[in-house]
Every structure is written in structure tokens, then in C-alpha cells.
C-alpha atoms as a PDB file:
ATOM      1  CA  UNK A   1     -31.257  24.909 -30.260  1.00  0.00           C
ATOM      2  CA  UNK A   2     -29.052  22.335 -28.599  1.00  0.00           C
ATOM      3  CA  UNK A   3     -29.777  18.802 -27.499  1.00  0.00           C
ATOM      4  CA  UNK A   4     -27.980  16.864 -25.209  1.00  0.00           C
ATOM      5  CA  UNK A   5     -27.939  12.812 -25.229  1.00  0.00           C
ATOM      6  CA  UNK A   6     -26.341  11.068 -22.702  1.00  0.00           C
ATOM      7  CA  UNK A   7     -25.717   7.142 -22.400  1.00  0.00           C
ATOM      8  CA  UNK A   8     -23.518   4.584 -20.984  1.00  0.00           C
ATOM      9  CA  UNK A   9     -25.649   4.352 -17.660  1.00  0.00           C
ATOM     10  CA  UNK A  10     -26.340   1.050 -16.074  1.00  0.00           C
ATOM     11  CA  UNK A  11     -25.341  -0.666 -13.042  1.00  0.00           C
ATOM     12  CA  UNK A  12     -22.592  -2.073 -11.141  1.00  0.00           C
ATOM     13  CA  UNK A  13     -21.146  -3.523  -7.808  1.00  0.00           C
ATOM     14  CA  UNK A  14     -19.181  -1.530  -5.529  1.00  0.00           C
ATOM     15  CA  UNK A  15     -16.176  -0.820  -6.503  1.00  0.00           C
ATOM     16  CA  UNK A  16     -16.351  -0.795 -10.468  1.00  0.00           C
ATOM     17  CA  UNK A  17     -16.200   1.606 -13.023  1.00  0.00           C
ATOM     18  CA  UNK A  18     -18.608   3.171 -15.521  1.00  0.00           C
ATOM     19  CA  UNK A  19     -17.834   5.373 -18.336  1.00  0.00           C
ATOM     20  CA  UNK A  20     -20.623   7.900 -19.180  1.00  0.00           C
ATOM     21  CA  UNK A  21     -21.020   9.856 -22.982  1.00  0.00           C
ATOM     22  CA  UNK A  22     -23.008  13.237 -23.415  1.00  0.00           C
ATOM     23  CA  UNK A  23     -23.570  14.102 -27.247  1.00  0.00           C
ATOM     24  CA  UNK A  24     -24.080  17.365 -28.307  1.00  0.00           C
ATOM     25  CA  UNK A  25     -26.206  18.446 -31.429  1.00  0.00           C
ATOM     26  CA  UNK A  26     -27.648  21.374 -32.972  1.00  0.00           C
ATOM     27  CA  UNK A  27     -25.591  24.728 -32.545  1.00  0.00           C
ATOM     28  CA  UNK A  28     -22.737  23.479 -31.287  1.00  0.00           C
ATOM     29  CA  UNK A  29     -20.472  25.520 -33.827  1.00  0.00           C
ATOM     30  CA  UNK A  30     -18.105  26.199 -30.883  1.00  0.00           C
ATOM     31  CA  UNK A  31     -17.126  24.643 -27.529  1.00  0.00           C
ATOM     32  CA  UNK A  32     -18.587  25.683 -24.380  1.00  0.00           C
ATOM     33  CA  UNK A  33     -18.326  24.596 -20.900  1.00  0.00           C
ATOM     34  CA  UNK A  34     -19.705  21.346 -20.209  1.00  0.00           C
ATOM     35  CA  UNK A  35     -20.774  19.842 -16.795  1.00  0.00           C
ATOM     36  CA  UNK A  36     -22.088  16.808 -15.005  1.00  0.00           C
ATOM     37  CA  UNK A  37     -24.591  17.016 -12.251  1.00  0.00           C
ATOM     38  CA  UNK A  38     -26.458  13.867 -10.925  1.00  0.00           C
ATOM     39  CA  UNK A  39     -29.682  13.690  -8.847  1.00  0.00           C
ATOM     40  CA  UNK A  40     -30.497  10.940  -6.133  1.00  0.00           C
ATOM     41  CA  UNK A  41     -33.775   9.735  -5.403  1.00  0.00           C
ATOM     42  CA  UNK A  42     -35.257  12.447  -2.425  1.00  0.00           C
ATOM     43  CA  UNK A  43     -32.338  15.117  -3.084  1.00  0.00           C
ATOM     44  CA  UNK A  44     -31.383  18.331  -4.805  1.00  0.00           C
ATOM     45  CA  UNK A  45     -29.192  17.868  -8.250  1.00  0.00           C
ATOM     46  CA  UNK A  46     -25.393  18.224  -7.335  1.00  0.00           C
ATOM     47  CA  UNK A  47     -22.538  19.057  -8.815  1.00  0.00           C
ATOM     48  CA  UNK A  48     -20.483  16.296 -10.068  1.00  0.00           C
ATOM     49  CA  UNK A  49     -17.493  17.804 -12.263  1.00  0.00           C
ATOM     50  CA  UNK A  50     -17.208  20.398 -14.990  1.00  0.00           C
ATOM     51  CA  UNK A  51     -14.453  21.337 -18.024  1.00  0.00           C
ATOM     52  CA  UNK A  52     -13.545  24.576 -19.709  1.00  0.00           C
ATOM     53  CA  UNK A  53     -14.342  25.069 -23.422  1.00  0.00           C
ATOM     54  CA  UNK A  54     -10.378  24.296 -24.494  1.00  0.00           C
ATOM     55  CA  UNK A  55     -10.766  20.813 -21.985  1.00  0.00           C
ATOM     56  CA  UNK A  56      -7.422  22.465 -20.346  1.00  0.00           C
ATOM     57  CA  UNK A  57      -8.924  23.141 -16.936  1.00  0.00           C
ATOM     58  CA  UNK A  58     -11.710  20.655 -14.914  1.00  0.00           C
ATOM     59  CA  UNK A  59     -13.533  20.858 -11.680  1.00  0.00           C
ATOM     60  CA  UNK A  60     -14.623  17.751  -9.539  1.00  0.00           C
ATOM     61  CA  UNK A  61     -16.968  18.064  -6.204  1.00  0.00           C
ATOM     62  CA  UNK A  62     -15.011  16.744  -3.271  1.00  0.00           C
ATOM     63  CA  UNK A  63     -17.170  13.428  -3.326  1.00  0.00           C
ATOM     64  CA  UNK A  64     -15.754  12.134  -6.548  1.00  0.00           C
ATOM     65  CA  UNK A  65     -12.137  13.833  -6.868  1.00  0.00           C
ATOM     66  CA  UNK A  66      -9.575  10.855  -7.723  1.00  0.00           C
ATOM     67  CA  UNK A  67     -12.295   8.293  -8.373  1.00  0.00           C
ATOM     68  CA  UNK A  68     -14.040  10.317 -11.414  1.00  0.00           C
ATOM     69  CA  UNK A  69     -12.367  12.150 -14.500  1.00  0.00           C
ATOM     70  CA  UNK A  70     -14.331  14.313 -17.077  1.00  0.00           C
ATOM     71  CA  UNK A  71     -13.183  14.911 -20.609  1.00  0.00           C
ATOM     72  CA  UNK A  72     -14.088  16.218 -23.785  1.00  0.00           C
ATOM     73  CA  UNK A  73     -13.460  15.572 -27.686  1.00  0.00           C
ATOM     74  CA  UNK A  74     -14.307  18.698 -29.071  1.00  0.00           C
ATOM     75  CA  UNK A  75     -14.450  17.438 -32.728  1.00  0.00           C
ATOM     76  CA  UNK A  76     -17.128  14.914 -32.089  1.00  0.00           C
ATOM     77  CA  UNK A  77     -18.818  17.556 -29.830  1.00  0.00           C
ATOM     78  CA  UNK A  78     -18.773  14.918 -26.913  1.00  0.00           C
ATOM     79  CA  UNK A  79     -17.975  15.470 -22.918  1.00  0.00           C
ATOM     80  CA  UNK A  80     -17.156  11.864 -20.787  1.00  0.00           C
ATOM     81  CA  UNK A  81     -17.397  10.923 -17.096  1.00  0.00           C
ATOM     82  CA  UNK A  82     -15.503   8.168 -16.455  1.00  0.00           C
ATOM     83  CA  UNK A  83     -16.221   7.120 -12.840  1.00  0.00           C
ATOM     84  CA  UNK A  84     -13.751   4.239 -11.003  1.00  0.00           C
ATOM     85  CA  UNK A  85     -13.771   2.938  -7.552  1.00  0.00           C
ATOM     86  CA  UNK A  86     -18.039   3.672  -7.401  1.00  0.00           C
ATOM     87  CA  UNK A  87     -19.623   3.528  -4.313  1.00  0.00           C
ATOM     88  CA  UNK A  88     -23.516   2.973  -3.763  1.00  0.00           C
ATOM     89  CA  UNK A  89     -23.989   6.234  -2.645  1.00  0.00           C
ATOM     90  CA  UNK A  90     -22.899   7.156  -6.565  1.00  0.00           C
ATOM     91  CA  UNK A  91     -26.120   6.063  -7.276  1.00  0.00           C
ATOM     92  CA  UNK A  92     -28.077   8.514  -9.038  1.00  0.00           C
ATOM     93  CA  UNK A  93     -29.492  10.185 -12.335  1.00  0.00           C
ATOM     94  CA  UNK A  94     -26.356  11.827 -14.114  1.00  0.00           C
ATOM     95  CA  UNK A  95     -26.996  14.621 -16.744  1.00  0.00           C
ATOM     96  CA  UNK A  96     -24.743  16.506 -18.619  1.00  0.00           C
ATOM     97  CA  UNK A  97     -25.276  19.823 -19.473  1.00  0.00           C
ATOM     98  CA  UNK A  98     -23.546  23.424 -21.432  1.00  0.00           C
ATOM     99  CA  UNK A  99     -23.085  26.475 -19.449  1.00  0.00           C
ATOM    100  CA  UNK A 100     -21.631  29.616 -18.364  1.00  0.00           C
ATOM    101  CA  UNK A 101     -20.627  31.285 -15.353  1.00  0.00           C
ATOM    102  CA  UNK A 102     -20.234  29.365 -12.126  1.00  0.00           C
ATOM    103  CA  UNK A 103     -19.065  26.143 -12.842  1.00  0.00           C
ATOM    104  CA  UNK A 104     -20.853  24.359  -9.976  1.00  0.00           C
ATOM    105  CA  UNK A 105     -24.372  26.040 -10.338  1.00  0.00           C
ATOM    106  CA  UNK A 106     -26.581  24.149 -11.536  1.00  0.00           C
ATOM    107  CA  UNK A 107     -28.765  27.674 -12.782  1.00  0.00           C
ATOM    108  CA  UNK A 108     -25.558  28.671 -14.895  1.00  0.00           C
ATOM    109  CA  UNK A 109     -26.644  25.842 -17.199  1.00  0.00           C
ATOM    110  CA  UNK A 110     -29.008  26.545 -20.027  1.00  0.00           C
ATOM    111  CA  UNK A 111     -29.122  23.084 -21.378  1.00  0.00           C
ATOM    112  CA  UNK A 112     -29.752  19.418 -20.181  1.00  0.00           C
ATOM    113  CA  UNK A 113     -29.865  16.122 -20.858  1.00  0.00           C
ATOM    114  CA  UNK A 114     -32.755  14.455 -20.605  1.00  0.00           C
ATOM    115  CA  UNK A 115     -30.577  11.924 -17.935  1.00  0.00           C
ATOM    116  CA  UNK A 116     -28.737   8.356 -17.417  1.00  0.00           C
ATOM    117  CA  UNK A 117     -29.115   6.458 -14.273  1.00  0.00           C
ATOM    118  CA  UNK A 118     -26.431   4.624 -12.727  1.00  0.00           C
ATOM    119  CA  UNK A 119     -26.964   1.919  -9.683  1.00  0.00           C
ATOM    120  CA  UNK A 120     -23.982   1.170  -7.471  1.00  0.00           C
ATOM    121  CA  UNK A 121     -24.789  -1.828  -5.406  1.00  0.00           C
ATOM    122  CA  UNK A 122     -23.165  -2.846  -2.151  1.00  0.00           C
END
């Protein structure tokens, strides 16, 4: 089994930055492809950004390209989101999770986080 734990959540005005953590546990023996998707009160989970098992290639939705950038440290088994220049309609529930296949599909993940929120205010 695999857990998940993210953290570094919380809130902040318009224009700062938040850096987000997602821990991995369990059998985690080898890398896999790690994403972020984030949930807003009243809509469907969306893709935020995603990065291959080596960390070499990374994927951003169109909403957050420039302003966020997702990493990994593969020998603490941890994935990042650091998120600049946020803007209150960043303001959702963020969870990591570890997938395959299409990197922006939320069903392609088999395992999730149980969530951290971040508030942008205006």
C-alpha cells in the first residue's frame, strides 16, 4: 500500500507564493509519476501539473504555467508545488497523487492524498 501526505497549505493574499510537500510512504521502492490536482468548492478536480518518474520531464495546465513549478526528490520519496504570483481563483483543495498513463487524468491515478487547502484572497 501507499500513502500520500501532503502539507504546506494555508493562506495568502494575492499575489504571494506557497510551497506545497506530498510525502510518499509504504511501497515506494521505485519512482513513479507524481501529479497535482486541486478541487474548488462546486467543481470537478483539475489538473494542476504532473512529473515523470526520472523528474526530467513536467506538465503544467495552462492556468498555472510560469506561476507554478513541480518537483521531486526522489530519495526522500517527496513531489513539491511551488506556486508564485497566486491568484484567488487558486483557491482550492490540492492533492497529490502516483499514477500512470495520461498525465492529466485524474482516473490514471491510483493513489491520493487525503488533501491541503490553500486560500488566495483578493
Amino acid at each position: 500500500q501507499v500513502q500520500l501526505v501532503e502539507s504546506g497549505g494555508g493562506s495568502v493574499q494575492a499575489g504571494g507564493s506557497l510551497g506545497l510537500s506530498c510525502a510518499a510512504s509504504g511501497r515506494t521502492f521505485r519512482p513513479h509519476f507524481m501529479g497535482w490536482f486541486r478541487q474548488a468548492p462546486g467543481k470537478e478536480r483539475e489538473f494542476v501539473a504532473a512529473i515523470n518518474r526520472s523528474g526530467g520531464s513536467t506538465y503544467y495546465a495552462d492556468s498555472v504555467k510560469g506561476r507554478f513549478t513541480i518537483s521531486r526528490d526522489n530519495a526522500k520519496n517527496t513531489v513539491y508545488l511551488q506556486m508564485n504570483s497566486l491568484k484567488p481563483e487558486d483557491t482550492a483543495v490540492y492533492y497529490c497523487a502516483r499514477g500512470s498513463g495520461v498525465y492529466y487524468r485524474a482516473r490514471d491515478y491510483a493513489y491520493w492524498g487525503q488533501g491541503t487547502q490553500v486560500t488566495v484572497s483578493s
